[in-house]
PDB file of N, CA and C in Angstrom:
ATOM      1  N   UNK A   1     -17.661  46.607  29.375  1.00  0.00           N
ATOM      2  CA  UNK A   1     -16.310  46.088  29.435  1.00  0.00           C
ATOM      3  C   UNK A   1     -16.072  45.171  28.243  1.00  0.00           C
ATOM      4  N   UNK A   2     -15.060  45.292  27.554  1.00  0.00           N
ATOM      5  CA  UNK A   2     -14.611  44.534  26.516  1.00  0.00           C
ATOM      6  C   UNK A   2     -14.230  42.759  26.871  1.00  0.00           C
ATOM      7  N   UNK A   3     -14.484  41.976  25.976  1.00  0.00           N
ATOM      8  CA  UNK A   3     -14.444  40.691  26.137  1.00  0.00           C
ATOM      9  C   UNK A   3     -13.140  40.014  25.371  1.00  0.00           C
ATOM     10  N   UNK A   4     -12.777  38.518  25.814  1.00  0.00           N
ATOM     11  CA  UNK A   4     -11.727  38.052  25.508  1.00  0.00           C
ATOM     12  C   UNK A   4     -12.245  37.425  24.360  1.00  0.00           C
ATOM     13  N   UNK A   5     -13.897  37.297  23.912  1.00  0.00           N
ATOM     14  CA  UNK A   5     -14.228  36.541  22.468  1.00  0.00           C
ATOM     15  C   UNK A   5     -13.257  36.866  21.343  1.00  0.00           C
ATOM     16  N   UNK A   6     -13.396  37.828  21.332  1.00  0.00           N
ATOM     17  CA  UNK A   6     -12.915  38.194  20.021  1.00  0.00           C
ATOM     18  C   UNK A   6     -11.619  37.437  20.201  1.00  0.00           C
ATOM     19  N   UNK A   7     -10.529  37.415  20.628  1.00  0.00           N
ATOM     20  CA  UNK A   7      -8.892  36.693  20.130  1.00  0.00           C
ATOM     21  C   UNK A   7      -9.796  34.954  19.379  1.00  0.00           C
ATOM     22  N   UNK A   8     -10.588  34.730  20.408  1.00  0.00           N
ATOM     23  CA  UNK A   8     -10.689  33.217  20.395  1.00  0.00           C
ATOM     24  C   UNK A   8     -11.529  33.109  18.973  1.00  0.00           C
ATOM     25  N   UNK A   9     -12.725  33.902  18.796  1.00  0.00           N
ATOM     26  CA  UNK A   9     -13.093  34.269  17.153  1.00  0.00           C
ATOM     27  C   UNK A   9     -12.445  34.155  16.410  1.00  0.00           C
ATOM     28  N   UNK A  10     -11.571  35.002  16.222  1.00  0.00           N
ATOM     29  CA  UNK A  10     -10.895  35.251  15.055  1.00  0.00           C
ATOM     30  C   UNK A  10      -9.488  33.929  15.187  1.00  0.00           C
ATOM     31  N   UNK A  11      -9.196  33.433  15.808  1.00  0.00           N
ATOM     32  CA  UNK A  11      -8.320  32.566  16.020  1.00  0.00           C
ATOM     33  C   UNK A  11      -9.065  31.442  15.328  1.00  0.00           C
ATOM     34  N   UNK A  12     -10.412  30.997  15.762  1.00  0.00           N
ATOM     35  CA  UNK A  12     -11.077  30.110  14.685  1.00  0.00           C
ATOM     36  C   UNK A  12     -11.060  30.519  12.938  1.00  0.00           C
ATOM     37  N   UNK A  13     -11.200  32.039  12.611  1.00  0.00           N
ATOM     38  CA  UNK A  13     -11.196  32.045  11.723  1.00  0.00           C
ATOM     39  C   UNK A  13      -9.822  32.102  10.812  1.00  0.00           C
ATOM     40  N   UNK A  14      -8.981  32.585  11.531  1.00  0.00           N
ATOM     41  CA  UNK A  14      -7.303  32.621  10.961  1.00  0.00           C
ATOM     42  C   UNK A  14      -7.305  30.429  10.724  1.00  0.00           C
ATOM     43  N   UNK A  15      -7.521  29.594  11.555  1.00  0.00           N
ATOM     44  CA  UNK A  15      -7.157  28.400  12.058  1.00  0.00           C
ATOM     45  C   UNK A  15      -8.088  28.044  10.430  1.00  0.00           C
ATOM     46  N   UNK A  16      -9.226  28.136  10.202  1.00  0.00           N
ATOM     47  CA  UNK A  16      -9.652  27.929   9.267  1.00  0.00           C
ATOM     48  C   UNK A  16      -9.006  28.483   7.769  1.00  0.00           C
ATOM     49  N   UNK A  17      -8.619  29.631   7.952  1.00  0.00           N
ATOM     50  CA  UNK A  17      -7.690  30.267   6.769  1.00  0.00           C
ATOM     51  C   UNK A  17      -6.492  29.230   6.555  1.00  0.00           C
ATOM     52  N   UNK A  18      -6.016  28.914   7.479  1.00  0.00           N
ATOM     53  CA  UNK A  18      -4.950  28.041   7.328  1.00  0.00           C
ATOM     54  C   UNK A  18      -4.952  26.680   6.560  1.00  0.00           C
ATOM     55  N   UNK A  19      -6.245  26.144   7.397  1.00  0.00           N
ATOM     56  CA  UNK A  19      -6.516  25.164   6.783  1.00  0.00           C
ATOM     57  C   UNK A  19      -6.439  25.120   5.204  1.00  0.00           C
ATOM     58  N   UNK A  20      -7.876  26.065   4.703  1.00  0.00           N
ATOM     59  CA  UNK A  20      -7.891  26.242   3.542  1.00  0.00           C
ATOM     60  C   UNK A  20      -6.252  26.298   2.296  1.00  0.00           C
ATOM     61  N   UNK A  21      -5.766  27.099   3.098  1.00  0.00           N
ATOM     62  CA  UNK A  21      -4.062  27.520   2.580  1.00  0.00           C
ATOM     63  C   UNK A  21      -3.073  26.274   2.566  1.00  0.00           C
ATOM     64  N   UNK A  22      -3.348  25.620   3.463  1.00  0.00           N
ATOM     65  CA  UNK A  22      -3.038  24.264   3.436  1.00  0.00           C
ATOM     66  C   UNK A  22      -3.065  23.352   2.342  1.00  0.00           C
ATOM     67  N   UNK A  23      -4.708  23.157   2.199  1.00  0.00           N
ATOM     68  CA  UNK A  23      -4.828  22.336   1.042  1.00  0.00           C
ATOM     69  C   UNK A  23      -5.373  22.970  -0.054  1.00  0.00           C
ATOM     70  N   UNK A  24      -5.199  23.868  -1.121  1.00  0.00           N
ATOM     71  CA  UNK A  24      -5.756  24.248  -1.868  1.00  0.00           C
ATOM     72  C   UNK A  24      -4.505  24.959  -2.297  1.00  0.00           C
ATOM     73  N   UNK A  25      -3.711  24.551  -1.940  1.00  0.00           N
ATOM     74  CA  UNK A  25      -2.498  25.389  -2.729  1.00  0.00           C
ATOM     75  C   UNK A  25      -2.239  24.374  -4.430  1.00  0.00           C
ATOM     76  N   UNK A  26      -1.650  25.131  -4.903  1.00  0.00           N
ATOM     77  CA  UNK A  26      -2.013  24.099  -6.399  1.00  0.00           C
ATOM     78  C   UNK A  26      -0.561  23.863  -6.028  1.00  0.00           C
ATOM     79  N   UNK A  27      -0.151  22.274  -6.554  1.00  0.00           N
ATOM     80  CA  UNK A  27       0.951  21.288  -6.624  1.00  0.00           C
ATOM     81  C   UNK A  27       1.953  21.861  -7.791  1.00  0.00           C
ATOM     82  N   UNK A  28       2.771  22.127  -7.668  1.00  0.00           N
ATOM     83  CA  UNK A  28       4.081  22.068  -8.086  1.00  0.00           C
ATOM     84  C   UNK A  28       5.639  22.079  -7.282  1.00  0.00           C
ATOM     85  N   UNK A  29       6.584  22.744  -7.706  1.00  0.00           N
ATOM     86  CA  UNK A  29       7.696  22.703  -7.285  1.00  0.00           C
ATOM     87  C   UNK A  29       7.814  23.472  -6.277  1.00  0.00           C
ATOM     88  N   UNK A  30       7.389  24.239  -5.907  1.00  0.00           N
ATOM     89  CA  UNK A  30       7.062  25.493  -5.149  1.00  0.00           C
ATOM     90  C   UNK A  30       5.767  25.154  -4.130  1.00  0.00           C
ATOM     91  N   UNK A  31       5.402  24.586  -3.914  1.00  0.00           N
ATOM     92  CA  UNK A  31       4.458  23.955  -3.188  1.00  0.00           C
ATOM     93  C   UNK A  31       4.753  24.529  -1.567  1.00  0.00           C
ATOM     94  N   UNK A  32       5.841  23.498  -1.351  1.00  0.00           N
ATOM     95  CA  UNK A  32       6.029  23.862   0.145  1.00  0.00           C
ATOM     96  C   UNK A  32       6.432  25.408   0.382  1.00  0.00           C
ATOM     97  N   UNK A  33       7.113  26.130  -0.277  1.00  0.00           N
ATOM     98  CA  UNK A  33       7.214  27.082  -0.215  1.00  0.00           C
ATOM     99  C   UNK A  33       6.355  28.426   0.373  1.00  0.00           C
ATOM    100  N   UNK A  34       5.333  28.029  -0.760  1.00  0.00           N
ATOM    101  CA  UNK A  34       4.129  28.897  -0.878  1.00  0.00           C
ATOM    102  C   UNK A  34       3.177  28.892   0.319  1.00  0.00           C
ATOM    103  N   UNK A  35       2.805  27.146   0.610  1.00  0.00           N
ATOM    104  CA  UNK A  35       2.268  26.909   1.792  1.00  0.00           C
ATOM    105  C   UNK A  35       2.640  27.481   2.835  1.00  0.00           C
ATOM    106  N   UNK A  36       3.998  27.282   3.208  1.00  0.00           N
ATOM    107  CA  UNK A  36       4.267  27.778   4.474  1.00  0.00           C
ATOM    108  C   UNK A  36       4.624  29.184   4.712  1.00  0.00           C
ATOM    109  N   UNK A  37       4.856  30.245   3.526  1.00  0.00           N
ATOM    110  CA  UNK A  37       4.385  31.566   3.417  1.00  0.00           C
ATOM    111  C   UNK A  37       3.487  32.151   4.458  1.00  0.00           C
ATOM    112  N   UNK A  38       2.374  31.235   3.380  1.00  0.00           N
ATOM    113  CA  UNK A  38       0.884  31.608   4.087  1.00  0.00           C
ATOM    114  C   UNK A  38       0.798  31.215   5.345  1.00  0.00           C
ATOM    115  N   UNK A  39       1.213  30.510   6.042  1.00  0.00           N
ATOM    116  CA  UNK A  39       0.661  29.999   7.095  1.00  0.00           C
ATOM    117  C   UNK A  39       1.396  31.231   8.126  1.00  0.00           C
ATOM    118  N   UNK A  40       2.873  31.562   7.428  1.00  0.00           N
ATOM    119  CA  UNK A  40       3.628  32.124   8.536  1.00  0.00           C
ATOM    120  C   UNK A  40       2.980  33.783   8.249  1.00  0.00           C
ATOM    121  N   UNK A  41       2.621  33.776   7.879  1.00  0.00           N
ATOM    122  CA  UNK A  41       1.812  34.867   7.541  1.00  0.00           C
ATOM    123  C   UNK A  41       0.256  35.214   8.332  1.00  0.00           C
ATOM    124  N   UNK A  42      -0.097  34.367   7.932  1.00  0.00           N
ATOM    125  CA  UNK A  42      -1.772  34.115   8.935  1.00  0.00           C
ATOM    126  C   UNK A  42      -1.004  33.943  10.255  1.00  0.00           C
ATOM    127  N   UNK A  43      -0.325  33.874  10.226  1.00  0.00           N
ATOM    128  CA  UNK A  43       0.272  33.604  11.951  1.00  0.00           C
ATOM    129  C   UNK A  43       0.809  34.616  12.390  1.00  0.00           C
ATOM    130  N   UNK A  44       1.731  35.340  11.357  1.00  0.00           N
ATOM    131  CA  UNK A  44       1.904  36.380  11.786  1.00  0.00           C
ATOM    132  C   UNK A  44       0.985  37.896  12.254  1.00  0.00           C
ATOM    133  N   UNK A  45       0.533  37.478  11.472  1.00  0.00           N
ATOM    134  CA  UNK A  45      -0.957  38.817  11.144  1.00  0.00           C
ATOM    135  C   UNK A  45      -1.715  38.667  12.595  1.00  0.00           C
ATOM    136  N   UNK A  46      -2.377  37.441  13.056  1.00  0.00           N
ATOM    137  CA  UNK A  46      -3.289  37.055  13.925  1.00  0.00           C
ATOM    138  C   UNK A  46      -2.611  37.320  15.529  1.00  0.00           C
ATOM    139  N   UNK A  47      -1.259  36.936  15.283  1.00  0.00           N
ATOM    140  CA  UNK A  47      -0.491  37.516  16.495  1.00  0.00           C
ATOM    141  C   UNK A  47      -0.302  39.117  16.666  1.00  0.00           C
ATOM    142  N   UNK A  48       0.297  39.515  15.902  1.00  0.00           N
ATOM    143  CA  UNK A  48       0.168  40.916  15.812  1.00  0.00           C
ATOM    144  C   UNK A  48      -0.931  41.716  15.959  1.00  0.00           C
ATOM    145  N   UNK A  49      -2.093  41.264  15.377  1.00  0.00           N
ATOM    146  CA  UNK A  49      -3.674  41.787  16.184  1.00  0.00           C
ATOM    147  C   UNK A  49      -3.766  41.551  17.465  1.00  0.00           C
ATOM    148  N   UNK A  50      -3.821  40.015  17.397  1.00  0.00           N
ATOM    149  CA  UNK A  50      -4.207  39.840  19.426  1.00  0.00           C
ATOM    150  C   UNK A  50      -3.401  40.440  20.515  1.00  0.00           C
ATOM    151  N   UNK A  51      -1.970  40.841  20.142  1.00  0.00           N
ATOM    152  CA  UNK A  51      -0.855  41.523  20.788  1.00  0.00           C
ATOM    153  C   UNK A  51      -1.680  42.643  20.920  1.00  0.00           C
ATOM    154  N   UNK A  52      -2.176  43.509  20.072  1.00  0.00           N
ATOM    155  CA  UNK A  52      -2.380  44.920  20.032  1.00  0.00           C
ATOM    156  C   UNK A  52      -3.773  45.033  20.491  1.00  0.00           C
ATOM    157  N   UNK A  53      -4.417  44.118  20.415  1.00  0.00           N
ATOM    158  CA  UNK A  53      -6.243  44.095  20.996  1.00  0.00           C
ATOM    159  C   UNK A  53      -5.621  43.866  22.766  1.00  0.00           C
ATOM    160  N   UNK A  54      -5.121  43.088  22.871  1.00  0.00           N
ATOM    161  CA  UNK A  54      -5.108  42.792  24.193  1.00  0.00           C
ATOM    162  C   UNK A  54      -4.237  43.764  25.106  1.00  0.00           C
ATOM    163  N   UNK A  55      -3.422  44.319  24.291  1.00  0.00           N
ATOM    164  CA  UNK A  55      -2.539  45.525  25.212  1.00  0.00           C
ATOM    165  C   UNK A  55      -3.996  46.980  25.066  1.00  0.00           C
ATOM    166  N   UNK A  56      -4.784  46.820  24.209  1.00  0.00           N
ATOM    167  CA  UNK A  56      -5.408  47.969  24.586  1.00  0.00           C
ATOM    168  C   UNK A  56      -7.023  47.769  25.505  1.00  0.00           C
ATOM    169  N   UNK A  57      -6.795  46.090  25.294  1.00  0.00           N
ATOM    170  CA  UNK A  57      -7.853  45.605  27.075  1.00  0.00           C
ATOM    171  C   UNK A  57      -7.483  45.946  28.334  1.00  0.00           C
ATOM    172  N   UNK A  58      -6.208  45.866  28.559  1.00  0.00           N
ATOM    173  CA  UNK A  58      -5.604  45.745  29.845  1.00  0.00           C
ATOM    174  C   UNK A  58      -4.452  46.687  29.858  1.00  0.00           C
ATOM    175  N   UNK A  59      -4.512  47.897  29.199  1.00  0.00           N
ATOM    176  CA  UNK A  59      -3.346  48.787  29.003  1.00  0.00           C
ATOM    177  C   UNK A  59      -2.257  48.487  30.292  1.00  0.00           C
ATOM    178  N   UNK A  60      -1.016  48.787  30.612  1.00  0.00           N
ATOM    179  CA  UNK A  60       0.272  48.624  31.275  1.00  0.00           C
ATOM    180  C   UNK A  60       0.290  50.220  32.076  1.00  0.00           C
ATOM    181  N   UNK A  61      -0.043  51.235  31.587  1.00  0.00           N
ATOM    182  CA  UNK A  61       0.156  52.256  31.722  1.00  0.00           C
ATOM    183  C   UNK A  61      -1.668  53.105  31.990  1.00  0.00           C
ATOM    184  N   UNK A  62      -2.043  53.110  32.928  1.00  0.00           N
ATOM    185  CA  UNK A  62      -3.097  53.963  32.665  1.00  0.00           C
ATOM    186  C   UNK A  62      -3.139  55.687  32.383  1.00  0.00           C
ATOM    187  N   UNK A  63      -4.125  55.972  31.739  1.00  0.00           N
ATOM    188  CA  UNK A  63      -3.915  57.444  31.560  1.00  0.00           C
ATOM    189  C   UNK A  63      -4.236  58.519  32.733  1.00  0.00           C
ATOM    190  N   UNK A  64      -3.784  59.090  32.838  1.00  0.00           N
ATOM    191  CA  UNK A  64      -3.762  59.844  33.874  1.00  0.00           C
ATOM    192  C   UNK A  64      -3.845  61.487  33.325  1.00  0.00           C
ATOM    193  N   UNK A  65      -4.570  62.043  34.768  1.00  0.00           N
ATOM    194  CA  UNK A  65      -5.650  63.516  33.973  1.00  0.00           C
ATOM    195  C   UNK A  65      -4.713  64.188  34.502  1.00  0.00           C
ATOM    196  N   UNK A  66      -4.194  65.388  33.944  1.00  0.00           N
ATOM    197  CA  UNK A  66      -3.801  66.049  34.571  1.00  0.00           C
ATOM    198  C   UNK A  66      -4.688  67.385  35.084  1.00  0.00           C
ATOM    199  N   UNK A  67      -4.213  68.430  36.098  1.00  0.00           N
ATOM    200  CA  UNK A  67      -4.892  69.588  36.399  1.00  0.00           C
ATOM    201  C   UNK A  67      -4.736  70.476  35.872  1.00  0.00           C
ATOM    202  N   UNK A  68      -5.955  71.324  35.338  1.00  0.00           N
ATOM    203  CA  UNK A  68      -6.061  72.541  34.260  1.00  0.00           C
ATOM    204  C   UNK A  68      -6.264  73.304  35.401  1.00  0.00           C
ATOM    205  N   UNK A  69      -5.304  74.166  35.321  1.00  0.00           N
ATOM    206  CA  UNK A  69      -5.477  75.764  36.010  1.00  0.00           C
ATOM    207  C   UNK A  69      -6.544  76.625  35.277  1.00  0.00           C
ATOM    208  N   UNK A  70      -7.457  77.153  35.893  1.00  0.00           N
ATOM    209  CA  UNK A  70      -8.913  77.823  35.424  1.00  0.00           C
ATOM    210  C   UNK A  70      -8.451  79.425  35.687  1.00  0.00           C
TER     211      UNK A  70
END
């Protein structure tokens, strides 16, 4: 059975991306700009995975067999 680690993994590692993106952006006029790009970006990305990991943990719809006539 598949585990809930992984969102919380990679959520450390997006949280750390951020960080980094945070401060290591080089200073100019464009600063805030750029920063918050990235962030809405790593945010976006990390949501959009865990959305799609977790709908295929707990699918809404199960599959269902149908009968083959022999």
């Amino acid at each position: 059975m598949a585990s809930i680690l992984p969102v919380f993994f990679v959520l450390v590692v997006v949280i750390g991306l951020m960080a980094c993106a945070a401060l290591f952006v080089p200073k100019g006029p464009q600063q805030m700009v750029i920063r918050t790009s990235l962030l809405v970006a790593l945010a976006a990305c990390y949501l959009l995975w865990m959305v799609t990991y977790l709908a295929q943990l707990h699918p809404l719809v199960a599959p269902v067999r149908s009968k083959v006539k022999a």
